[in-house]
N, C-alpha and C. Protein backbone atom coordinates (compact mmCIF):
# COMPACT_ATOMS: atom_id res chain seq x y z
N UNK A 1 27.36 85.71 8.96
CA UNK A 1 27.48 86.56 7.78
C UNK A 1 28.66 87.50 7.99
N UNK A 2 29.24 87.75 6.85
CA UNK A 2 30.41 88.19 6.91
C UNK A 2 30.45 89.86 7.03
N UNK A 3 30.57 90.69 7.65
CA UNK A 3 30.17 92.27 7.73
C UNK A 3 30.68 93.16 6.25
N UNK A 4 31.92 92.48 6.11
CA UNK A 4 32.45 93.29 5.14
C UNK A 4 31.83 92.75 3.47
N UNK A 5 31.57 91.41 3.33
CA UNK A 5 30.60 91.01 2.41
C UNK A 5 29.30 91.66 2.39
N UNK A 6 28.39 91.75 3.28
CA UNK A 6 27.05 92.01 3.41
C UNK A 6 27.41 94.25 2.81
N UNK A 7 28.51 94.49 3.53
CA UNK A 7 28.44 95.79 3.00
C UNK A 7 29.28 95.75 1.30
N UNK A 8 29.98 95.09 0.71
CA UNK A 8 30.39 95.39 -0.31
C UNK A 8 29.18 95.17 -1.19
N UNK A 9 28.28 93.93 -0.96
CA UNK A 9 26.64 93.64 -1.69
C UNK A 9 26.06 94.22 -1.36
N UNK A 10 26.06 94.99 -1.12
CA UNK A 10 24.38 96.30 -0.47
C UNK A 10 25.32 97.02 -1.84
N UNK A 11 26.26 97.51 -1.16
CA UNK A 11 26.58 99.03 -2.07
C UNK A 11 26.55 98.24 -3.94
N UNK A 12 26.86 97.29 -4.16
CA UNK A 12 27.10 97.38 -5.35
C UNK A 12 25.74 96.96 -5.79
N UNK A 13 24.58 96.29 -5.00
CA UNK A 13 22.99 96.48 -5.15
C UNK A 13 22.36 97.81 -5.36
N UNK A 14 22.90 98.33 -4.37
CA UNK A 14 22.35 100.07 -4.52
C UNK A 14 23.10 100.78 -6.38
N UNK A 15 24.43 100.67 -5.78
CA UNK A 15 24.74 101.08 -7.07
C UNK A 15 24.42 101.04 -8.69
N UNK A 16 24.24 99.07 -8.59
CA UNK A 16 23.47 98.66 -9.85
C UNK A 16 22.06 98.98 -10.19
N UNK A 17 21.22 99.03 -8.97
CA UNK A 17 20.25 99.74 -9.26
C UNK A 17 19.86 101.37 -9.26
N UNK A 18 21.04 101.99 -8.95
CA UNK A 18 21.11 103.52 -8.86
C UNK A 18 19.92 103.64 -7.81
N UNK A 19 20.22 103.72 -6.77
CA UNK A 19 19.23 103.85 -5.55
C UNK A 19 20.41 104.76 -5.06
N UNK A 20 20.29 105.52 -4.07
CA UNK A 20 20.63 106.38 -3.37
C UNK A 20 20.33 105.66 -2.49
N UNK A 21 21.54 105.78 -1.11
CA UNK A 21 21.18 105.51 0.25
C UNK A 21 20.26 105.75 1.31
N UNK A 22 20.13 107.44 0.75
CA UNK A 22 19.01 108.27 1.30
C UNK A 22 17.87 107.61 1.16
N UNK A 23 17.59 107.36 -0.06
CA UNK A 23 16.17 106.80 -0.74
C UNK A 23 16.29 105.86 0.07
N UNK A 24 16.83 104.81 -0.03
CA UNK A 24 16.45 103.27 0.19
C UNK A 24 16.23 103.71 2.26
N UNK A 25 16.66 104.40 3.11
CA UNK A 25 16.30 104.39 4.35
C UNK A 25 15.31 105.36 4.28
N UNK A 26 14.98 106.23 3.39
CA UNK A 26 13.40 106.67 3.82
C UNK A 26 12.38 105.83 3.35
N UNK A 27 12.22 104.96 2.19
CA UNK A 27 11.63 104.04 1.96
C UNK A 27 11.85 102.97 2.15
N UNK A 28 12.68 102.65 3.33
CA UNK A 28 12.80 101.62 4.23
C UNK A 28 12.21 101.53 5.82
N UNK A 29 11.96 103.23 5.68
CA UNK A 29 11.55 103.47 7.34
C UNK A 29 12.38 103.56 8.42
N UNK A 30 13.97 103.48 7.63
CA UNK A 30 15.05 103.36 8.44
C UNK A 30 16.17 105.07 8.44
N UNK A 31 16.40 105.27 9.93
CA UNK A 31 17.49 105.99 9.55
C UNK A 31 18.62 106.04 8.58
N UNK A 32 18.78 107.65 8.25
CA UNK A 32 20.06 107.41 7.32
C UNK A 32 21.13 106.61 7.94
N UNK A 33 21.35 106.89 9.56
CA UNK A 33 22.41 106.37 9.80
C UNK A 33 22.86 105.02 10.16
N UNK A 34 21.12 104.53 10.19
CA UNK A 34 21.21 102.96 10.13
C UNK A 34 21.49 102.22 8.68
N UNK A 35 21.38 102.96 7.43
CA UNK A 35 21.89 102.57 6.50
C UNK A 35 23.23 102.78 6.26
N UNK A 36 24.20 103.94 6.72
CA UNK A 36 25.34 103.89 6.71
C UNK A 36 26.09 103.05 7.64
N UNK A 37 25.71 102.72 8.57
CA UNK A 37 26.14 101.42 9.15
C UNK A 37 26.02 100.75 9.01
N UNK A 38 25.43 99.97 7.81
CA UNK A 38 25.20 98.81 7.09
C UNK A 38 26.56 98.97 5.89
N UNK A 39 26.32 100.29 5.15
CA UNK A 39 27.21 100.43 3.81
C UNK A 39 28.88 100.73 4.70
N UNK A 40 28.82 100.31 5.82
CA UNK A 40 30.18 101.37 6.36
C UNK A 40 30.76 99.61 7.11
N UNK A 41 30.46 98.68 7.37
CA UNK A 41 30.46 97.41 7.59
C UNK A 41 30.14 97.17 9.00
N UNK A 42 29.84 99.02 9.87
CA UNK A 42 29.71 99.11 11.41
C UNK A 42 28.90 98.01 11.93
N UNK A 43 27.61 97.38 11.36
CA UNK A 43 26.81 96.86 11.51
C UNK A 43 26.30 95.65 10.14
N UNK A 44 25.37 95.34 11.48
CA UNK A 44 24.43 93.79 10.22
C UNK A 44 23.38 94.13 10.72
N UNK A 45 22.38 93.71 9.33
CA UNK A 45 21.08 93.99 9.43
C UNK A 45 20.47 92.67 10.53
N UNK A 46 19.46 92.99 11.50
CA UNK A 46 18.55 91.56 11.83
C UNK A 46 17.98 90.84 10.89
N UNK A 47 17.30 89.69 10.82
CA UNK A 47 16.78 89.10 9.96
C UNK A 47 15.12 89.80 9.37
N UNK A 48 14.59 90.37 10.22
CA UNK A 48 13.52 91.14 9.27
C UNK A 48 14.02 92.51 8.71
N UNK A 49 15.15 92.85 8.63
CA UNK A 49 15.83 94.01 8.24
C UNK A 49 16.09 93.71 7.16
N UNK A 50 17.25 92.56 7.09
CA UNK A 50 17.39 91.98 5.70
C UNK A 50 16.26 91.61 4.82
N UNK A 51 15.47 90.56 5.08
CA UNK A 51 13.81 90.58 4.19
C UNK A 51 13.78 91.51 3.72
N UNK A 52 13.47 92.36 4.09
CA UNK A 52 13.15 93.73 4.09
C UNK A 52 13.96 94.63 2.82
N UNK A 53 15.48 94.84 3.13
CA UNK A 53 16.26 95.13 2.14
C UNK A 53 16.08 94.23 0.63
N UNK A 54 16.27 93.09 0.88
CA UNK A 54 15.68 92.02 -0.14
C UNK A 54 14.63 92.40 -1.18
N UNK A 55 13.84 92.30 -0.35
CA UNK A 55 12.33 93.09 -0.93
C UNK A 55 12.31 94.50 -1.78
N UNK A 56 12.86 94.92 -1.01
CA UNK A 56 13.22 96.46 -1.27
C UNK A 56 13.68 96.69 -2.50
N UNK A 57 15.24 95.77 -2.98
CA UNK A 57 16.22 95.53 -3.80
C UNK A 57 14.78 94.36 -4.99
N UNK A 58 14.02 94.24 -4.91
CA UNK A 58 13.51 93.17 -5.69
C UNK A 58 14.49 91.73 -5.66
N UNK A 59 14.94 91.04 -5.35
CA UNK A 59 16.17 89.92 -5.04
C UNK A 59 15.52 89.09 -3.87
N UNK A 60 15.97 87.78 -4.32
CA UNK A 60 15.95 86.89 -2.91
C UNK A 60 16.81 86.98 -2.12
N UNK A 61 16.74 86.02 -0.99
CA UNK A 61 18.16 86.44 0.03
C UNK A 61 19.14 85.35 -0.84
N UNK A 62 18.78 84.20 -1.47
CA UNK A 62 19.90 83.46 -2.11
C UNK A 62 20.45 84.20 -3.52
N UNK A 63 19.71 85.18 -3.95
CA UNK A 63 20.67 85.87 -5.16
C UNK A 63 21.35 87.35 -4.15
N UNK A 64 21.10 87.51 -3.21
CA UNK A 64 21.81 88.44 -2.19
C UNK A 64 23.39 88.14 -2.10
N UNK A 65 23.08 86.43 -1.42
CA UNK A 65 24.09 85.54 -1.21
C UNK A 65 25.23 85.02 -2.37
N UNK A 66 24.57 85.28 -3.53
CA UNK A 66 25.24 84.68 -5.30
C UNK A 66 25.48 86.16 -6.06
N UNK A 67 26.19 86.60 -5.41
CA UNK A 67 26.82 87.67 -6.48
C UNK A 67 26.51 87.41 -8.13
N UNK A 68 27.49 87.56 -8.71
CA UNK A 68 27.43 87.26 -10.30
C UNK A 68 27.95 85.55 -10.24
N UNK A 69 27.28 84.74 -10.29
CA UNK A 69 27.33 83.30 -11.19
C UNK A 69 28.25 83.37 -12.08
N UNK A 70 28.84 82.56 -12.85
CA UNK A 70 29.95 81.97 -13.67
C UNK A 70 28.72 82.27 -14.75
N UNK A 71 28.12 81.86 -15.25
CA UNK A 71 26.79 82.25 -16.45
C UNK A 71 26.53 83.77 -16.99
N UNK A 72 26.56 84.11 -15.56
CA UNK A 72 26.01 86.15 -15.69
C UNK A 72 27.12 86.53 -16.17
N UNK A 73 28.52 86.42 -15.88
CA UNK A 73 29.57 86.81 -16.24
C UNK A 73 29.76 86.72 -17.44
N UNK A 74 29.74 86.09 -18.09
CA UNK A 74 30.41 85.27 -19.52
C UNK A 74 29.04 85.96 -20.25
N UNK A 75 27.70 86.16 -19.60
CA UNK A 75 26.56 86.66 -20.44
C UNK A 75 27.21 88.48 -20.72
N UNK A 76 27.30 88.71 -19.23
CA UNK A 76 27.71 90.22 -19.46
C UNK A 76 29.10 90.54 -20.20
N UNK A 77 30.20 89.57 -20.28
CA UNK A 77 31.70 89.97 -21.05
C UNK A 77 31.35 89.57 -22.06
N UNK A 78 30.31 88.83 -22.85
CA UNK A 78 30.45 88.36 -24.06
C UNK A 78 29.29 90.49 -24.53
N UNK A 79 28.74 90.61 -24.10
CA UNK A 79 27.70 91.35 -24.48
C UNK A 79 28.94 92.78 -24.77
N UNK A 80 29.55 93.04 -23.69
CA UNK A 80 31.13 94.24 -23.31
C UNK A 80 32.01 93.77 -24.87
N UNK A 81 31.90 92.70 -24.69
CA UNK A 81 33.22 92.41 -26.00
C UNK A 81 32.58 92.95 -27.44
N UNK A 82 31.26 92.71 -27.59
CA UNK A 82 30.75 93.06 -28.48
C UNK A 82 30.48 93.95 -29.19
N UNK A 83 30.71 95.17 -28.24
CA UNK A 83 30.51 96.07 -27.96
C UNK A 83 31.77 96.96 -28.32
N UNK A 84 33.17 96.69 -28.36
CA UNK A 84 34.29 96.41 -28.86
C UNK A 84 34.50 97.12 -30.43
N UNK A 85 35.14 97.93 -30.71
CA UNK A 85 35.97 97.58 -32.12
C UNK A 85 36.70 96.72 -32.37
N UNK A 86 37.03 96.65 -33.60
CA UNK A 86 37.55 95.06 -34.08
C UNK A 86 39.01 95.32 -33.62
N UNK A 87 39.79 96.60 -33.42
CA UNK A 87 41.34 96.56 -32.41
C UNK A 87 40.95 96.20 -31.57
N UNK A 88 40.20 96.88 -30.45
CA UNK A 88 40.04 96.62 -29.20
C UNK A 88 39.89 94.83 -28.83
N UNK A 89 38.68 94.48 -29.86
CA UNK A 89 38.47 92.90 -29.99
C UNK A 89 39.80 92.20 -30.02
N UNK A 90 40.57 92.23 -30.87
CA UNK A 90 41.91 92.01 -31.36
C UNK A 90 43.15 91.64 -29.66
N UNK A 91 42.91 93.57 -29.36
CA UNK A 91 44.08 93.59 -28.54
C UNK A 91 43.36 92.77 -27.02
N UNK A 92 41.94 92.51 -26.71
CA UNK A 92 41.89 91.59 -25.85
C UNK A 92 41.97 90.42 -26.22
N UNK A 93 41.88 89.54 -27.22
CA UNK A 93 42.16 88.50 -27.19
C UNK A 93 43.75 88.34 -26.91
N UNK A 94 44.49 89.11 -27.52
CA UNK A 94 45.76 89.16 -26.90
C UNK A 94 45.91 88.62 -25.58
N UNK A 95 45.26 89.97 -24.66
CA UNK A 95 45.59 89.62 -23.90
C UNK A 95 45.02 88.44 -22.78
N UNK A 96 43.99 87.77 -23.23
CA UNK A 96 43.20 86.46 -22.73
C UNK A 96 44.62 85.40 -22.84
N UNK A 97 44.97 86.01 -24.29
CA UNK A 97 46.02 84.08 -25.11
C UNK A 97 47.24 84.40 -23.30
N UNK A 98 47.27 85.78 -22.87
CA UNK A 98 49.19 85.47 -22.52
C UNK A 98 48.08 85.07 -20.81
N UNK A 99 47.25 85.68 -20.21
CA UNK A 99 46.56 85.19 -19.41
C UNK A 99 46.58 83.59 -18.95
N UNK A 100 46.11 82.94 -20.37
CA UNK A 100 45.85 81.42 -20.13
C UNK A 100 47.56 80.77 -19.48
C-alpha cells in the first residue's frame, strides 16, 4: 500500500464525512498522534487498524481502495452542472468543446 495514497484517502474520508481527526482517534481508541501519522503519510495502519478505520468510516476496504468510479463522477458533475446558471452552463460547455 502506497503511504501517500492511504493518507490522501483517509483525509478526504474524514473530510467528506466532516469527522475531525480528534474525533475519529478518540473513538477509535487511538492516539491523536497515531492518527496524524497516518494523515501525515509517517505511517500505515496494521491490518486490524485499517478494519477498524473502515468500520469507523462506514466503507469497505474495496471502496477505501476505489476512490470515485467513472459512474460517481459523471453522477456528481452532472448533479454540479445543474446546479449552474444557464451562462455558467453555456461558458462550460465551452470549455469541455476546446478540452476534447
Amino acid at each position: 500500500m502506497n503511504a501517500e495514497f492511504f493518507r490522501q484517502r483517509l483525509i478526504e474520508l474524514l473530510e467528506k464525512n466532516q469527522i475531525p481527526q480528534s474525533r475519529m482517534s478518540l473513538e477509535l481508541g487511538r492516539s491523536p498522534s497515531y492518527i496524524r501519522g497516518l494523515t501525515s503519510g509517517r505511517s500505515l495502519p496494521k491490518m486490524d487498524a485499517f478494519f477498524d478505520i473502515c468500520e469507523y468510516l462506514n466503507i469497505t476496504p474495496a471502496e477505501f481502495f476505489a476512490p470515485l468510479n467513472d459512474s460517481s463522477v459523471v453522477e456528481q458533475t452532472t448533479s454540479d452542472f445543474l446546479k449552474l446558471s444557464s451562462d455558467s452552463k453555456l461558458a462550460l460547455r465551452d470549455i469541455i468543446k476546446r478540452l476534447k
